[in-house]
Protein backbone atom coordinates (compact mmCIF):
# COMPACT_ATOMS: atom_id res chain seq x y z
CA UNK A 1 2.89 110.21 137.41
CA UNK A 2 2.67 107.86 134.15
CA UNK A 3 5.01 105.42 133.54
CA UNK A 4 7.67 106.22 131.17
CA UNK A 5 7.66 104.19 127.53
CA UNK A 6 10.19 103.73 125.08
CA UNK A 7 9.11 105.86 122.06
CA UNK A 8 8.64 103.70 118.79
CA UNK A 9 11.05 104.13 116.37
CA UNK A 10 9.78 102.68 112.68
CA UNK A 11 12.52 100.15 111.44
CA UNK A 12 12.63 99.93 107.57
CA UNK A 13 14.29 97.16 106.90
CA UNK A 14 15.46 95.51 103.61
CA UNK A 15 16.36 91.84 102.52
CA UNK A 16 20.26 92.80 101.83
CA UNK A 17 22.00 95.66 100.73
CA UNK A 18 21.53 95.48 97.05
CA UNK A 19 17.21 96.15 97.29
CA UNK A 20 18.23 98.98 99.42
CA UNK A 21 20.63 100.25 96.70
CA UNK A 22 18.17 99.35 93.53
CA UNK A 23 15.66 101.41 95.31
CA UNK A 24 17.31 104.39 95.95
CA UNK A 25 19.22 103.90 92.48
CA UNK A 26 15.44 104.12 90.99
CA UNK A 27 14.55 107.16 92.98
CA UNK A 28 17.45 108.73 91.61
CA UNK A 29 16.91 107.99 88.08
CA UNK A 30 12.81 109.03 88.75
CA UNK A 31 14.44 112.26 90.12
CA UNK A 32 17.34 112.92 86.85
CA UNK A 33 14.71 112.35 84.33
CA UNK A 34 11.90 114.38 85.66
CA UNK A 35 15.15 117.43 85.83
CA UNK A 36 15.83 116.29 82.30
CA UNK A 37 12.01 116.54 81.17
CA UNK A 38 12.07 120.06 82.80
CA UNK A 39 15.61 121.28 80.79
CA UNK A 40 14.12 119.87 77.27
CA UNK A 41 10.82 122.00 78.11
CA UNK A 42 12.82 124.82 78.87
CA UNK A 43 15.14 124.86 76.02
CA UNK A 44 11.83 124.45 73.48
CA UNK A 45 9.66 127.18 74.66
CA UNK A 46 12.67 129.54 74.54
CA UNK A 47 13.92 128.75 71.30
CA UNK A 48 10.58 127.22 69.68
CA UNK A 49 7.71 128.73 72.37
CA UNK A 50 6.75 125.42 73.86
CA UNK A 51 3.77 123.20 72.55
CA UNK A 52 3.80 120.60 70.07
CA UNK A 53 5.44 122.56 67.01
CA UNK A 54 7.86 121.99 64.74
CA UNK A 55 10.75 121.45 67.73
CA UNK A 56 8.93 118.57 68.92
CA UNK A 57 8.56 117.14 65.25
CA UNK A 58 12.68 117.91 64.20
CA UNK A 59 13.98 116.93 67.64
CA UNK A 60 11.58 114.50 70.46
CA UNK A 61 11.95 114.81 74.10
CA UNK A 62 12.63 111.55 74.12
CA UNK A 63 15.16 111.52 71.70
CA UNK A 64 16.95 114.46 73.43
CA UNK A 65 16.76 112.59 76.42
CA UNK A 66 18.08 109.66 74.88
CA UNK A 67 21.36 111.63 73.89
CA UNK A 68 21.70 113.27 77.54
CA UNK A 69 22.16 109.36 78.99
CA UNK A 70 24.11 107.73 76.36
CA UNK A 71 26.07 111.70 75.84
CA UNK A 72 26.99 112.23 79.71
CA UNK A 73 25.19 109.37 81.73
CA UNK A 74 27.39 110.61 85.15
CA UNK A 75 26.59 114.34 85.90
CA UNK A 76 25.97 116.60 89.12
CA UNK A 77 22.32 118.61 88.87
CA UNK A 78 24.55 122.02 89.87
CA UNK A 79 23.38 125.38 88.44
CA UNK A 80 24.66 124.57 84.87
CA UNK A 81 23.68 120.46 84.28
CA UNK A 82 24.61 119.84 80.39
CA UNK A 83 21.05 120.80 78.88
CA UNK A 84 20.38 124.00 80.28
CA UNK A 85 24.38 124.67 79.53
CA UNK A 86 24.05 124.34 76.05
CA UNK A 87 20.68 126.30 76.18
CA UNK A 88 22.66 128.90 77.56
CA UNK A 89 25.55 128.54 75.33
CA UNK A 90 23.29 129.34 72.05
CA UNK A 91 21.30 132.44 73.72
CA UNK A 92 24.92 133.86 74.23
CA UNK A 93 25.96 133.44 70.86
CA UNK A 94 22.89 134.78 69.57
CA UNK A 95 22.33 137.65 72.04
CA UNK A 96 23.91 141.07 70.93
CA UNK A 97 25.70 141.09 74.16
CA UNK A 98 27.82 138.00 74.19
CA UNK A 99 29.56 138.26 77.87
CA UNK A 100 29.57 135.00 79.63
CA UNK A 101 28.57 137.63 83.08
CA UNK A 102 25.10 138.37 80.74
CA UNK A 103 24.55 134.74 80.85
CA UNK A 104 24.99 134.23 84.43
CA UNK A 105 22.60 137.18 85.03
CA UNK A 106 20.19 135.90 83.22
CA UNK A 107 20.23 132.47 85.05
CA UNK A 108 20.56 133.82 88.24
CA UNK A 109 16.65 135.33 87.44
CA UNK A 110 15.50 132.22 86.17
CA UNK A 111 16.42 130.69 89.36
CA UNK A 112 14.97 132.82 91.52
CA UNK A 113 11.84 133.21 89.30
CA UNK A 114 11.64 129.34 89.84
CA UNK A 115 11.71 130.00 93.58
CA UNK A 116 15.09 127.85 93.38
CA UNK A 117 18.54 128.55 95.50
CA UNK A 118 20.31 131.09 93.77
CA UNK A 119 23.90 131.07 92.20
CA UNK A 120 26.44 133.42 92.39
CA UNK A 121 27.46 135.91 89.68
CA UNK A 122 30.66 134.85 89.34
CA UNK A 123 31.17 133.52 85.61
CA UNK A 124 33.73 130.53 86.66
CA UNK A 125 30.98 128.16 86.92
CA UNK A 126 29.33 128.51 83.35
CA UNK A 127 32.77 128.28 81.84
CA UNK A 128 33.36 125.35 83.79
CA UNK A 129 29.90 123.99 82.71
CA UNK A 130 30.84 124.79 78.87
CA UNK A 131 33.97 123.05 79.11
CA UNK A 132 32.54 120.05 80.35
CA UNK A 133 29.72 119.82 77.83
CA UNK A 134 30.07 116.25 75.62
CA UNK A 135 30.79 117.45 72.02
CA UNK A 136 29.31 113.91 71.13
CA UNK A 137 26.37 115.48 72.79
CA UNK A 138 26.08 118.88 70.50
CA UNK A 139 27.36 116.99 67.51
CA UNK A 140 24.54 114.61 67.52
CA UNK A 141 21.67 117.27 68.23
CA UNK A 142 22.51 119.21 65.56
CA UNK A 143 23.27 116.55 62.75
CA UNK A 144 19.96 115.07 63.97
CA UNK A 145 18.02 118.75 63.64
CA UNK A 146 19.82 119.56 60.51
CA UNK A 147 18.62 116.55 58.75
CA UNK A 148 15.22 116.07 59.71
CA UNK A 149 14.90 120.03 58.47
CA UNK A 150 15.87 118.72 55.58
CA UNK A 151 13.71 115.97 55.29
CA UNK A 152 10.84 118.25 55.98
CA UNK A 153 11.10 120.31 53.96
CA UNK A 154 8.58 120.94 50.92
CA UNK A 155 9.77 119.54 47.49
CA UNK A 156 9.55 122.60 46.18
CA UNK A 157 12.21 123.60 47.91
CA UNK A 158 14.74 121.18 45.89
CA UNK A 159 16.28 122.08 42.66
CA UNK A 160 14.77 120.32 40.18
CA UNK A 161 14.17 117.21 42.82
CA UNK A 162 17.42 117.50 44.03
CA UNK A 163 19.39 118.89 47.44
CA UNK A 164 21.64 121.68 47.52
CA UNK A 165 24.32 121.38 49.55
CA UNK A 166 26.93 124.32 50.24
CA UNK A 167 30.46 124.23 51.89
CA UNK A 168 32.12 126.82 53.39
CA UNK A 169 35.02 127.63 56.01
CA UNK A 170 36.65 130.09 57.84
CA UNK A 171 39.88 130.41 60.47
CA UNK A 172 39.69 131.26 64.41
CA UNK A 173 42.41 131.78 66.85
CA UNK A 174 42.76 129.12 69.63
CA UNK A 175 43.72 129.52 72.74
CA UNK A 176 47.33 129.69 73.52
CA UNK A 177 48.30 126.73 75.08
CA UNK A 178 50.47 123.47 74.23
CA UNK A 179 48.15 121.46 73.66
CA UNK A 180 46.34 123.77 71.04
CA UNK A 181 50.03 124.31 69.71
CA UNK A 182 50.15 120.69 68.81
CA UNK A 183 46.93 120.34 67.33
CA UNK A 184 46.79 123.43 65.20
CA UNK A 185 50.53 124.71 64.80
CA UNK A 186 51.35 127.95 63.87
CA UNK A 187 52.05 129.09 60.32
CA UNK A 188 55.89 129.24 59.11
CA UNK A 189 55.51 132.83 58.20
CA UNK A 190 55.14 133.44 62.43
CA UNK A 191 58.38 133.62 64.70
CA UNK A 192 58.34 130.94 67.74
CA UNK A 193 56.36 132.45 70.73
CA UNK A 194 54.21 134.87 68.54
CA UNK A 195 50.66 134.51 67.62
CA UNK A 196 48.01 132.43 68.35
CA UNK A 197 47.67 128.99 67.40
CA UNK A 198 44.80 128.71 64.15
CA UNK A 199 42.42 126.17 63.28
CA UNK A 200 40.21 125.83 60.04
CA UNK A 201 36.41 125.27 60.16
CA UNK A 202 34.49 123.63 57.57
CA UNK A 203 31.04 123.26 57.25
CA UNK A 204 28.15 121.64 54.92
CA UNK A 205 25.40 124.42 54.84
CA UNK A 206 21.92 122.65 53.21
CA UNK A 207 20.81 125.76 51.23
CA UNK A 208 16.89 125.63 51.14
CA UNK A 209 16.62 124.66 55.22
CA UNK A 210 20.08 126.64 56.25
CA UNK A 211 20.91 123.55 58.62
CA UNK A 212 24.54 122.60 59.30
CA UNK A 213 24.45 119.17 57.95
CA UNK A 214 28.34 118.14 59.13
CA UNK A 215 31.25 120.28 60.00
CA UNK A 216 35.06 119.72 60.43
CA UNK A 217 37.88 121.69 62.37
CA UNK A 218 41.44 120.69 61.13
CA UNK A 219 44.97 122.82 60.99
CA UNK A 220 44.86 125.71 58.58
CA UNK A 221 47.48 124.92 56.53
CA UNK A 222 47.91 128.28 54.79
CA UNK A 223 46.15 130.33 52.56
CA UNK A 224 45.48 128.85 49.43
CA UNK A 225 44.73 125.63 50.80
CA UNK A 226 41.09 126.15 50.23
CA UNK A 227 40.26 123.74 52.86
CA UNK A 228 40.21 120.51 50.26
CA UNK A 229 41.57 117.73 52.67
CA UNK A 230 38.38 118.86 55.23
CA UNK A 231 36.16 119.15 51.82
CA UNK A 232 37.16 115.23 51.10
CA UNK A 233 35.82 114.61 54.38
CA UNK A 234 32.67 116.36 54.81
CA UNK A 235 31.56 114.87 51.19
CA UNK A 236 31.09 111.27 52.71
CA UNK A 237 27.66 113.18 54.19
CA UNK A 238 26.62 113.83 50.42
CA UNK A 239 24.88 111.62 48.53
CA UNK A 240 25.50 110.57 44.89
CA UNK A 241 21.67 112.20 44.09
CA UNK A 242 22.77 115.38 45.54
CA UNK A 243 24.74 118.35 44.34
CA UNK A 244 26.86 120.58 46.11
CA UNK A 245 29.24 124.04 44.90
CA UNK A 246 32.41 122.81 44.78
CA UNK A 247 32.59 120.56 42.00
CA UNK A 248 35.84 119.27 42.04
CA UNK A 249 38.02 122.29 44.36
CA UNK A 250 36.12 122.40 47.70
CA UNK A 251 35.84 125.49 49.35
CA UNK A 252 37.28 128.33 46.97
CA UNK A 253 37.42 130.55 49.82
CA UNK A 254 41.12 131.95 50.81
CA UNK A 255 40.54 131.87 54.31
């Protein structure tokens, strides 16, 4: 009978703590931004069909990226991480069928076509994931898209060398809560207790490219109002070269 040996365990062992923790901090990082090179790829071939097209040019990977870190630099990789949330987010406003259960459907097949573990059909976790989402994030991929459209575009395009820029608005209903009480109170014309809450939304439209080039979302202050206080705002995105339609009374529209 052969002697019994102490099996050999292999030690790994580290200077001090903190080499231990930068190395593991880099495998992490390695690990988030090969996930985040995978959501960018994802949201251009379904909204642009992958390759090197005109995505790439208006919006980088890198640059997305870039906004993900600064944007939300602390996030969990769960079913919904911020990218392929906001991918989401825009299918199910432009889908016909806009039901937050479609979505979830839908990602619950792209996770098992990706042989990954599957999530459960139960919508809480996409609104969660929406709710979360850093508008700093959206605001600054979409100011970014909207004006490198514009830059693009031909020069042709421009009236007579110059940039048309269009404003328009409309009202929603907010949730009813206190907090969207405070920030968008109801009109006098309601009782106390009735109604829903209503906030104005502005928006600078660039007329040959169709890009939102800056938006705002105040209290509607009644009709009539024609949305001039959010108007005043939004024109520090014009430029003195430029020409927009509201000459002097933004937004005309009795919303």
């Amino acid at each position: 009978m052969g002697r019994l040996t102490e099996p050999k365990v292999a030690l790994l062992k580290f200077d001090d703590d903190r080499t231990a923790t930068t190395e593991v901090s880099q495998m992490d990082r390695s690990r988030r931004t090969r996930r985040l090179r995978r959501e960018v790829w994802e949201l251009r071939h379904r909204f642009a069909q992958g390759g090197q097209g005109v995505f790439e040019q208006v919006l980088p990977t890198e640059e997305i990226m870039g906004t993900i870190e600064e944007s939300a630099p602390v996030f969990r990789h769960r079913h919904y991480p911020p990218l392929t949330t906001l991918r989401h987010f825009i299918e199910q406003v432009l889908s016909e069928d806009q039901a937050c259960q479609d979505v979830v459907g839908r990602r619950l097949s792209e996770r098992v076509g990706q042989r990954q573990s599957t999530c459960s059909l139960n919508t809480s976790a996409y609104c969660q994931a929406r709710q979360r989402l850093p508008q700093e994030m959206v605001d600054r991929l979409y100011r970014t898209t909207g004006e490198r459209l514009e830059t693009r575009l031909p020069k042709s395009w421009r009236w007579r060398g110059r940039r048309l820029v269009l404003f328009d608005g409309t009202t929603v209903s907010m949730p009813d809560t206190l907090a969207s009480q405070c920030a968008f109170p109801q009109s006098a014309e309601q009782q106390p207790g009735l109604g829903f809450p209503v906030a104005r939304l502005s928006g600078l439209i660039g007329l040959a490219s169709g890009a939102v080039l800056g938006h705002a979302v105040s209290a509607c202050e009644g009709k009539g109002s024609g949305g001039i206080p959010q108007g005043q705002v939004l024109q520090n995105h014009i430029l003195p070269s430029e020409i927009n339609n509201w000459g002097q009374t933004p937004c005309p529209c009795n919303c």
